[in-house]
Protein backbone atom coordinates (compact mmCIF):
# COMPACT_ATOMS: atom_id res chain seq x y z
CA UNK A 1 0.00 0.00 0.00
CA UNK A 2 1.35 3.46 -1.01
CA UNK A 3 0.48 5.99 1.61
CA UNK A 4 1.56 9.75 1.19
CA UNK A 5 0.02 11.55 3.94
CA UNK A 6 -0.46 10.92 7.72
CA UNK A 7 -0.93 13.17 10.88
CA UNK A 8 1.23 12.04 14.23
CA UNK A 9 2.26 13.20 17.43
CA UNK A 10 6.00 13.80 18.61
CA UNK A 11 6.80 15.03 22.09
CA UNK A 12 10.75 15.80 23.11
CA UNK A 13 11.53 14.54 26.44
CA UNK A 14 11.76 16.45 29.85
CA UNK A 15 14.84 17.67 31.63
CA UNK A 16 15.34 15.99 34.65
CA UNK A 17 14.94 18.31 37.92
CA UNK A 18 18.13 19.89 39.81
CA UNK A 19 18.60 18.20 43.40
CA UNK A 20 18.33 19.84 46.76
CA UNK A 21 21.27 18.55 48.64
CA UNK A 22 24.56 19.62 50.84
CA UNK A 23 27.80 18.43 51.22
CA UNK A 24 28.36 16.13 53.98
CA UNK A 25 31.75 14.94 55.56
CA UNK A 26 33.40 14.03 58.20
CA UNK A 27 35.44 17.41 59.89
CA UNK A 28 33.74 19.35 57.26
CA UNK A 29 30.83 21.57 59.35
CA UNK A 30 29.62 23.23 56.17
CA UNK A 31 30.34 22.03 53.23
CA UNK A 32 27.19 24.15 51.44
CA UNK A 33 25.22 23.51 48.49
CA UNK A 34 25.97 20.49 46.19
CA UNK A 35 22.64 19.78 44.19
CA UNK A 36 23.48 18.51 40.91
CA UNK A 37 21.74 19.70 37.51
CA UNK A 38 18.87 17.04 35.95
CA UNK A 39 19.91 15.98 32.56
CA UNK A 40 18.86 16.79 29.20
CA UNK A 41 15.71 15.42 27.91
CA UNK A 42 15.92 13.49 24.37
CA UNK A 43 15.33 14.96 20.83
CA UNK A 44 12.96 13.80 18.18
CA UNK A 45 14.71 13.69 15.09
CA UNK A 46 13.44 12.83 11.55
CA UNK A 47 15.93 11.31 9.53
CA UNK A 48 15.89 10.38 5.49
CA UNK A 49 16.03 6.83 5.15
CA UNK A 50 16.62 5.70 1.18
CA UNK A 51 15.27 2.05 1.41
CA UNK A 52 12.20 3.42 2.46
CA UNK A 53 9.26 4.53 -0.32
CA UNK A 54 6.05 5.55 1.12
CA UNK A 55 4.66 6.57 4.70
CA UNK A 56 2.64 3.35 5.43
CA UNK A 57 4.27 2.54 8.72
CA UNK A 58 2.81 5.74 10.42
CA UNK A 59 -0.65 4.46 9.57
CA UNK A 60 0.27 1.62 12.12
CA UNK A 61 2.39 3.88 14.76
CA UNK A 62 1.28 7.61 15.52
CA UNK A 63 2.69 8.61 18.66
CA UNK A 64 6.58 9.33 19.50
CA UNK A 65 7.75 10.31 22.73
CA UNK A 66 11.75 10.35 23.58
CA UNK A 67 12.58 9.80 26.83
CA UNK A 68 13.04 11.85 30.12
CA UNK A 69 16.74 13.31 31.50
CA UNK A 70 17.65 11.77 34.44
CA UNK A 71 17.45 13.81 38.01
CA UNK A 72 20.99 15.60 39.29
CA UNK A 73 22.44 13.80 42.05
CA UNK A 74 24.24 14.91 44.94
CA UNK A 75 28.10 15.66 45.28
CA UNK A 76 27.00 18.08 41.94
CA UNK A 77 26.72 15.16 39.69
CA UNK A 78 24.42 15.66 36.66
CA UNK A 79 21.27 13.35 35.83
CA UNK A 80 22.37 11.17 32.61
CA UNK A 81 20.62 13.56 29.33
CA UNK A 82 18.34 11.34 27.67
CA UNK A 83 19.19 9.85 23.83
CA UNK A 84 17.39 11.03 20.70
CA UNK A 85 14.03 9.51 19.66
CA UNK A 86 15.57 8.84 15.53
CA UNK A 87 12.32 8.56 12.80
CA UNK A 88 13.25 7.63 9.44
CA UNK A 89 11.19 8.59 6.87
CA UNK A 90 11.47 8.59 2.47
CA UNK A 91 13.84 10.82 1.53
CA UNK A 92 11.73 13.93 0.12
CA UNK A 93 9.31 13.97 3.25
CA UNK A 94 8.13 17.30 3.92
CA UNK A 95 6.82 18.17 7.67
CA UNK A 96 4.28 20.47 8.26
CA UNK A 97 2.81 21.70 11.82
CA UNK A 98 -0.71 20.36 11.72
CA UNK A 99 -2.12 23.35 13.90
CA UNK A 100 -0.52 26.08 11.45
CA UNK A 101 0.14 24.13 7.89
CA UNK A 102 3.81 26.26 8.08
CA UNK A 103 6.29 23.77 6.77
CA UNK A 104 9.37 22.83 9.55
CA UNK A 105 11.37 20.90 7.63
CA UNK A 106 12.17 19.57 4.12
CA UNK A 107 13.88 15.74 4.71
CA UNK A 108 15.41 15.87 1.57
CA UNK A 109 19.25 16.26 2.34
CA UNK A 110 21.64 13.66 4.28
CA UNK A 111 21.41 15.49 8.16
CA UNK A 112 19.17 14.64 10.29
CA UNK A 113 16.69 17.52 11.30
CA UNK A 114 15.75 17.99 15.22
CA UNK A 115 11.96 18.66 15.19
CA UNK A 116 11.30 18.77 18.64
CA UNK A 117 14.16 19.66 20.86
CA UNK A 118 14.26 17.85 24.61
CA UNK A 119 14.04 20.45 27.59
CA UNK A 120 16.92 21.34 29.60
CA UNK A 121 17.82 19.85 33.26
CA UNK A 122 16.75 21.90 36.02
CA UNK A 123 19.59 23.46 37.64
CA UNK A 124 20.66 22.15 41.32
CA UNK A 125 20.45 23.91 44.51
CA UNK A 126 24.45 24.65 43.94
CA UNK A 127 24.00 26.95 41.25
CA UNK A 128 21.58 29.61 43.40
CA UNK A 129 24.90 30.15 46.27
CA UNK A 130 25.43 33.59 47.05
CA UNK A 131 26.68 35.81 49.09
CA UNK A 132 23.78 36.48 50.65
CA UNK A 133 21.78 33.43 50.11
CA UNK A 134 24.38 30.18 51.43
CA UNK A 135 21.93 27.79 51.96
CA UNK A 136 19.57 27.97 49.01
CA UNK A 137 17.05 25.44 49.80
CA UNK A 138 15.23 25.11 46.15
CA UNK A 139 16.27 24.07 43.09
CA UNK A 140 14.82 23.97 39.86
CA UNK A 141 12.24 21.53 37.57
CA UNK A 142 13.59 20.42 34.46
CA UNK A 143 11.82 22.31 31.58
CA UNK A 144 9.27 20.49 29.43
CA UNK A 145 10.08 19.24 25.59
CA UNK A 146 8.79 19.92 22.67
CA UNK A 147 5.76 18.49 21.28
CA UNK A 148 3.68 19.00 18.17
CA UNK A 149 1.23 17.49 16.08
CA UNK A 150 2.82 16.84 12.68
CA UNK A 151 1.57 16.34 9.25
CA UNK A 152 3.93 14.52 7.00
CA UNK A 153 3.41 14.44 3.26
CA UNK A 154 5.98 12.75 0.76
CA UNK A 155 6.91 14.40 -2.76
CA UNK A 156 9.37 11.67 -4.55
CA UNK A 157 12.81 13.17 -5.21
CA UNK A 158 13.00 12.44 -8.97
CA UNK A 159 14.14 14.71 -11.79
CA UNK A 160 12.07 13.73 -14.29
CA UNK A 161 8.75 13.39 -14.55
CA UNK A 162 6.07 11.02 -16.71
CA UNK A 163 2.80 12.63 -17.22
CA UNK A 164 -0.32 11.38 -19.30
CA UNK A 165 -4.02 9.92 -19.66
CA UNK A 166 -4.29 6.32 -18.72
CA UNK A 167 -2.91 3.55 -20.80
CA UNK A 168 -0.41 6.04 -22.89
CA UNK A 169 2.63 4.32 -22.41
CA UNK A 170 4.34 5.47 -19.31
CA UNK A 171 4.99 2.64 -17.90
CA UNK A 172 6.43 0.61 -20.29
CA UNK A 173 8.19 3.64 -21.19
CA UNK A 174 9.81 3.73 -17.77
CA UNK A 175 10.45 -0.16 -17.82
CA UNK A 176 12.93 -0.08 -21.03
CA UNK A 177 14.69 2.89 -20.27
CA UNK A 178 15.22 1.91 -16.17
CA UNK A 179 15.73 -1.18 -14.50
CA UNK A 180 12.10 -0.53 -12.94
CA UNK A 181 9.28 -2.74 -13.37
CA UNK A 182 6.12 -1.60 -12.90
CA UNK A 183 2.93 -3.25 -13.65
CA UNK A 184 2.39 -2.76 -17.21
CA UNK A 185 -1.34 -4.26 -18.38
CA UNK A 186 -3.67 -3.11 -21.50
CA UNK A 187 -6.22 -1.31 -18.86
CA UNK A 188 -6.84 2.50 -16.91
CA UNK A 189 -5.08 2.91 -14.12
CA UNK A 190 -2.51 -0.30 -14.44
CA UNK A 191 -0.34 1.80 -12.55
CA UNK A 192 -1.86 2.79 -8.87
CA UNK A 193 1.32 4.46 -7.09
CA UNK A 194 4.18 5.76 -8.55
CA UNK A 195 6.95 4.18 -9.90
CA UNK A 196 10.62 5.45 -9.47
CA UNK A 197 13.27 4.09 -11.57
CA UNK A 198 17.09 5.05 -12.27
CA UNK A 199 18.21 5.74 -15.79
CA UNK A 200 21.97 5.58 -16.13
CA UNK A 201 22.83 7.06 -19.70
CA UNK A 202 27.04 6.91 -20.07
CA UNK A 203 28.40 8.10 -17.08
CA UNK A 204 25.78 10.33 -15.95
CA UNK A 205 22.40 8.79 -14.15
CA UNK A 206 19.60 10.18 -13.25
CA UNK A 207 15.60 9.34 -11.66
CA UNK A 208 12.73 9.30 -13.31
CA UNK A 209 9.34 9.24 -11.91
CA UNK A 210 6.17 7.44 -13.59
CA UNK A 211 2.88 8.85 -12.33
CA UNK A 212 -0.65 7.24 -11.69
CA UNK A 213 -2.27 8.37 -15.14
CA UNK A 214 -4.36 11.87 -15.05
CA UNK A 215 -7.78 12.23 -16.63
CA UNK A 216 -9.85 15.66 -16.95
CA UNK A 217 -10.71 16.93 -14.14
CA UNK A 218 -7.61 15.46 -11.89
CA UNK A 219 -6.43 18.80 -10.10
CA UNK A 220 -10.31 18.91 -8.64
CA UNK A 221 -10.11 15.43 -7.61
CA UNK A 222 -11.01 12.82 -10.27
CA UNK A 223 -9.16 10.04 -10.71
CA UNK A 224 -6.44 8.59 -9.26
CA UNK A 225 -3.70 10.94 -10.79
CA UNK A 226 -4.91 13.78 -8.92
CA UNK A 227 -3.49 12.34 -5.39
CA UNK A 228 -0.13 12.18 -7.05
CA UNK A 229 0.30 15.10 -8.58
CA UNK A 230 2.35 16.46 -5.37
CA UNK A 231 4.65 14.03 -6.72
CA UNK A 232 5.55 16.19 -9.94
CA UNK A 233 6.46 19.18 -7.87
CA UNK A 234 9.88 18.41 -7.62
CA UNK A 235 10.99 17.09 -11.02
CA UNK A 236 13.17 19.29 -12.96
CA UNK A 237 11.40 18.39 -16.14
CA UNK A 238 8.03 17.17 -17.28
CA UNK A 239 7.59 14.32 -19.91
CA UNK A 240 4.79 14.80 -21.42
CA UNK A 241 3.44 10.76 -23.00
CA UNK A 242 0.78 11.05 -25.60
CA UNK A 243 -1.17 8.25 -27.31
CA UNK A 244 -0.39 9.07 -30.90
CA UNK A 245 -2.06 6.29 -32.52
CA UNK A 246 -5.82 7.51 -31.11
CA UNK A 247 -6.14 4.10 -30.38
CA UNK A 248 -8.35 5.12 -27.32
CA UNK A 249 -10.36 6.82 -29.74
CA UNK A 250 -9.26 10.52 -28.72
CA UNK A 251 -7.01 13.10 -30.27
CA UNK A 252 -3.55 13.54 -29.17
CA UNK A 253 -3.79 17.18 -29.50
CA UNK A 254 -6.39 17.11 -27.41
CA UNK A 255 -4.92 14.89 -24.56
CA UNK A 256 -1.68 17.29 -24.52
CA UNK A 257 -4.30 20.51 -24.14
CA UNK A 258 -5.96 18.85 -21.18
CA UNK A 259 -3.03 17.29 -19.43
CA UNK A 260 -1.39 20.82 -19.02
CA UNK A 261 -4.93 22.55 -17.92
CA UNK A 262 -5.11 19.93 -15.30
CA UNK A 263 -1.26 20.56 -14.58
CA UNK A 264 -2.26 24.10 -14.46
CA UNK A 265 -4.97 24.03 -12.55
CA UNK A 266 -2.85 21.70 -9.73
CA UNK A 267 0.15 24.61 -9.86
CA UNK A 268 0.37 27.00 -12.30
CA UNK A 269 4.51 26.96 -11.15
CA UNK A 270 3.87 23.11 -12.62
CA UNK A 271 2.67 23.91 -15.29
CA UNK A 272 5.56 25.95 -16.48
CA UNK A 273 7.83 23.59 -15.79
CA UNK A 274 10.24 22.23 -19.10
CA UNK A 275 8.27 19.67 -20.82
CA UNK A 276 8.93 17.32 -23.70
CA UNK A 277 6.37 15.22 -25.30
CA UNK A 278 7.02 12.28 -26.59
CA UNK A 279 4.69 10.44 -29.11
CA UNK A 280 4.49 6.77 -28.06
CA UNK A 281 2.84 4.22 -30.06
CA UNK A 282 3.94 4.86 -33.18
CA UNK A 283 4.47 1.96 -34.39
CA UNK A 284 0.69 1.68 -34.86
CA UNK A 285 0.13 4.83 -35.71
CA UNK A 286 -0.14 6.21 -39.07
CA UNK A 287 2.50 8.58 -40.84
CA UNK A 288 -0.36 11.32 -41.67
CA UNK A 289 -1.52 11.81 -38.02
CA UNK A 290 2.52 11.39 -36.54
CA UNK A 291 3.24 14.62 -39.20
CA UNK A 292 0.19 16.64 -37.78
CA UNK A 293 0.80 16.20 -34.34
CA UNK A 294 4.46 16.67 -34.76
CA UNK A 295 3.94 19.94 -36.07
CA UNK A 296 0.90 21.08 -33.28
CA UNK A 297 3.73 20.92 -30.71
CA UNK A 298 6.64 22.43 -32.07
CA UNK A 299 4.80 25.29 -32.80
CA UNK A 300 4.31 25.74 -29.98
CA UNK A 301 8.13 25.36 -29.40
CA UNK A 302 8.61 22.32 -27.22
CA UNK A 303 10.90 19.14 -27.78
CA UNK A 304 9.22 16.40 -29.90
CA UNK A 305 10.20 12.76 -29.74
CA UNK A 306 8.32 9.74 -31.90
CA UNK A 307 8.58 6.34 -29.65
CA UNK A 308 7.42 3.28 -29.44
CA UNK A 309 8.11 1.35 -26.22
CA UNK A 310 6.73 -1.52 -27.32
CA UNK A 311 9.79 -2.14 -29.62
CA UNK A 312 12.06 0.53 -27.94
CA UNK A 313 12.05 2.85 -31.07
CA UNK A 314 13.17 6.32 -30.46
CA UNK A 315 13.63 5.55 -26.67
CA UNK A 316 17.85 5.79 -26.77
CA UNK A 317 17.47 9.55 -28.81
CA UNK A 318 15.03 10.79 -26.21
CA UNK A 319 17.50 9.73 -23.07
CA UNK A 320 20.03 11.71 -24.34
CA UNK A 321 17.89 14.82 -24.99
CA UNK A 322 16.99 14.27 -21.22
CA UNK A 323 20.39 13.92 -19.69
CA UNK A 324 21.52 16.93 -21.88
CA UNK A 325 18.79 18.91 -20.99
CA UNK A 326 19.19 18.49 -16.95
CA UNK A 327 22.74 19.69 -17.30
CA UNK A 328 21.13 22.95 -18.10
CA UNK A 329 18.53 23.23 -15.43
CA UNK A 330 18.75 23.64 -11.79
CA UNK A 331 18.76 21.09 -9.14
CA UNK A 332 15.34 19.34 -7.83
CA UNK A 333 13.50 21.99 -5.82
CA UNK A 334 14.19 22.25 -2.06
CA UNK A 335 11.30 23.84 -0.02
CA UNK A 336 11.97 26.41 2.41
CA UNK A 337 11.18 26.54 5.55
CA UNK A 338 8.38 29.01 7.35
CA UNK A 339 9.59 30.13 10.73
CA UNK A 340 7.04 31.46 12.79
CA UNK A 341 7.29 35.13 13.58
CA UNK A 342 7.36 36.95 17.41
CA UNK A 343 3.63 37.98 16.31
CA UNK A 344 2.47 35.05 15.23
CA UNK A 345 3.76 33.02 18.02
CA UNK A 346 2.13 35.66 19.98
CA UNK A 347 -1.28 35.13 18.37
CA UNK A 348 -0.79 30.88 18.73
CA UNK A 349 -0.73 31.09 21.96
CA UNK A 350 -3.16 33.70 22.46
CA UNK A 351 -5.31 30.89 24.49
CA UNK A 352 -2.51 29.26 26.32
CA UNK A 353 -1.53 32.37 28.71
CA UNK A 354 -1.33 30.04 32.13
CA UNK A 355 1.24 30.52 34.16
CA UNK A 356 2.16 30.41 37.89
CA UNK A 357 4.34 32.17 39.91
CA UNK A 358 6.56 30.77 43.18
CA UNK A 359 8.24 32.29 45.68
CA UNK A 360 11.15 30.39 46.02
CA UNK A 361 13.37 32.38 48.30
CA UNK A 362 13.56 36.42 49.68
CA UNK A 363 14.09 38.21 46.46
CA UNK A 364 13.87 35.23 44.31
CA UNK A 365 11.16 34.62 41.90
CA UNK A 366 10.21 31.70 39.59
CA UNK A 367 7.65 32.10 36.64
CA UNK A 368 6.04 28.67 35.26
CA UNK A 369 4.50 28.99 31.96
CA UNK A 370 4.98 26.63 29.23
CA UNK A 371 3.89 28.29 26.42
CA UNK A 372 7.11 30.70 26.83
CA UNK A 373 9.35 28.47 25.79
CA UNK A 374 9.17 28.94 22.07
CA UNK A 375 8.91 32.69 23.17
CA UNK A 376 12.26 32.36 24.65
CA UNK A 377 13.80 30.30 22.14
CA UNK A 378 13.00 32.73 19.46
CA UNK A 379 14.27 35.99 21.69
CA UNK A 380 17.34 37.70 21.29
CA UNK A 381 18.13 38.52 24.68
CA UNK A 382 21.18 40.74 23.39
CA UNK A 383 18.85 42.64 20.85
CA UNK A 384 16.91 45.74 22.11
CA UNK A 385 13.88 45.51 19.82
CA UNK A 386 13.46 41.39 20.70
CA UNK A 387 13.85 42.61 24.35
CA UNK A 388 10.91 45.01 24.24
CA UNK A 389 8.94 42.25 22.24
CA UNK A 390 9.71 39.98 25.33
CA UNK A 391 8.59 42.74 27.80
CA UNK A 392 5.07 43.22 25.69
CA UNK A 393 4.26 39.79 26.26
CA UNK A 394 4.87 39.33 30.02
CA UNK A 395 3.13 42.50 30.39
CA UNK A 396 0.37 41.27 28.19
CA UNK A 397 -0.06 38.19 29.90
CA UNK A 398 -0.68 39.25 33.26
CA UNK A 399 3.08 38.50 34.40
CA UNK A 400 4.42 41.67 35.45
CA UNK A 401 1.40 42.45 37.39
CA UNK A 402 1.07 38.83 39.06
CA UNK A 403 4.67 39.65 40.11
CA UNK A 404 3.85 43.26 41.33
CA UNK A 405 0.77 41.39 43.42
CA UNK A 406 3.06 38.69 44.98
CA UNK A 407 5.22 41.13 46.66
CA UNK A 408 8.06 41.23 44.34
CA UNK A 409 10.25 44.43 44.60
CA UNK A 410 12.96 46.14 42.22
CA UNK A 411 16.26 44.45 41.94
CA UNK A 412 15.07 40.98 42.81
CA UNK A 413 15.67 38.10 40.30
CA UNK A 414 12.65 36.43 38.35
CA UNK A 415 13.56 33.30 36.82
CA UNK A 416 11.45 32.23 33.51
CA UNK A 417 13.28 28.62 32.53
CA UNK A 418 16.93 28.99 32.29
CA UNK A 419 16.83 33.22 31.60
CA UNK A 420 17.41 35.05 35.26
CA UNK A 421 17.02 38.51 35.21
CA UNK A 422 16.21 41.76 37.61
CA UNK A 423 12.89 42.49 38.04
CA UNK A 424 12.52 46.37 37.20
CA UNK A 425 9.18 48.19 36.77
């Protein structure tokens, strides 16, 4: 089964909490704080994986959550960070965040992408020793991970593409040019997913890409073609397979006009994609109708190409136009990604303004509030502009008052995750 789309869930592990403890030892009458740090919690990270093909397994498994850091310990040791939570997926998997459709990542290169990023150990009662405050007697939660609900949708890496009505010819096309072998039958829709297959031409390869056939009416949703048409994206250049023989009882001219409407109406930056057609069947078609549609199309200006795959006629000439013409065009398209801006984050978590505040110690303030981590991560703490942007949305939020209500007084520290700073109204 070929499956191109699925929602899941990923959450990044925990940080492990920092440790209230104190040194103890023989002749030693105060040794002070020693609370270690909690460790790191793990990563989810999507990896491309090249023996796999389609998303199927994610039909079966939805949910991924890495694992927890481990808690400091005393004598300031630090809790074990967790390991990464690895998914592979088919190289050319593009991950979207399900809430906001903005894309995160495009899995089409060799490194592995962190999606969700664990949350940092808490820090231990050691690191909050001053002057002024020996015996701190708190320490501090590890933060919380990541976690998102993802959409994953696969476009096939493949640099050329085989377009076309039913029956044409693409697949057998694809099966004596490639080492691929696709179902090949006398019927619509032989060919149900698509078919990639490597075509090494001297010493210079390259992947082609045979698509479920298109019919009118595929880039509204008829057909079968229509799901796959995400597929095409990516190629450099389109091959465009026409019946020429009007076997099926239609025109070729006519199948070319509505195979590029449809490939319009999908993406109009499809649509101007390079395209060749190529004229299959010709061994059973006649001379007369071969002429007229030759000329149709290159008056229009595009690459022509009579084959027959059924005896491999014409197929060697139109491999090397192919290889000759993807020396001249640029490499398969890499999506960008769509970071979230300070006001959009803002907006996202419009809803999700809890927080809490403790009093941990005289002068010492924590603030709990998940939805500030992205906030945080995202804030240039050494930029003036991000700075104010920060101070809008504790102000906002209630923060800055809910600190001025719980007593809190100028020069004291607030602590929001790992960022300490004075509090000053």
């Amino acid at each position: 089964m070929f499956v191109d789309i699925v929602k899941i869930k990923i959450r990044a592990g925990d940080g492990g909490n920092g440790v209230v403890s104190f040194h103890r030892e023989k002749y030693v009458s105060a040794g002070g704080p020693d609370g270690g740090n909690g460790g790191k919690g793990g990563d989810v990270v999507f990896v491309a994986d090249d023996n796999l093909s389609t998303l199927i397994d994610f039909r079966y498994k939805r949910k991924y959550i890495a694992e927890n850091g481990q808690n400091g310990g005393a004598k300031r040791c630090t809790g074990k960070s967790a390991q990464d939570t690895v998914i592979r997926v088919p190289r050319g998997t593009l991950i979207r965040d399900s809430y906001t459709g903005r894309l995160i990542a495009d899995i089409s290169g060799t490194e592995p992408v962190i999606i969700a990023r664990g949350g940092k150990g808490g820090k231990g009662n050691m690191n909050f020793a001053t002057p002024t405050r020996q015996i701190p007697r708190f320490a501090k939660p590890g933060f919380p991970g990541e976690s998102f609900e993802l959409t994953l949708e696969l476009k096939l890496l493949a640099d050329v593409g085989l377009v076309g009505f039913p029956n044409v010819g693409k697949s057998s096309l694809i099966s004596v040019v490639s080492a691929a072998k696709p179902e090949i039958a006398n019927y619509h829709f032989t060919t149900l997913t698509p078919v990639l297959g490597v075509i090494r031409n001297g010493e210079k390869s390259f992947v082609m890409a045979d698509i479920p056939g298109l019919i009118e009416g595929a880039s509204g949703g008829a057909g079968l073609g229509h799901a796959f048409l995400r597929h095409v994206e990516r190629c450099r250049l389109i091959v465009h397979v026409v019946d020429v023989s009007g076997i099926e009882g239609r025109e070729p001219y006519e199948d070319f006009e509505k195979i590029n409407l449809e490939l319009s109406g999908f993406s109009e930056e499809l649509a101007q994609r390079p395209q060749i057609v190529a004229a299959n069947k010709a061994d059973i078609a006649g001379e007369e109708k071969i002429a007229s549609f030759k000329s149709y199309i290159e008056d229009k200006g595009l690459p022509f190409f009579i084959v027959s795959a059924a005896t491999t006629a014409g197929t060697r000439e139109l491999v090397d136009f192919i290889t000759k013409e993807l020396d001249k065009l640029p490499p398969i398209k890499h999506y960008e990604t769509q970071p979230l801006t300070l006001e959009e984050l803002d907006n996202i978590n419009a809803e999700k303004k809890a927080f809490t505040i403790n009093k941990l110690d005289k002068g010492y303030y924590e603030v709990k509030a998940e939805w500030l981590a992205p906030v945080i991560n995202m804030v240039n703490m050494e930029d003036y502009e991000s700075l104010q942007y920060f101070q809008r949305v504790l102000r906002k939020s209630g923060i800055i008052d809910a600190l001025l209500e719980a007593g809190i007084e100028e020069r004291d520290t607030v602590a929001i995750f790992d960022f300490e700073f004075d509090f000053v109204n």
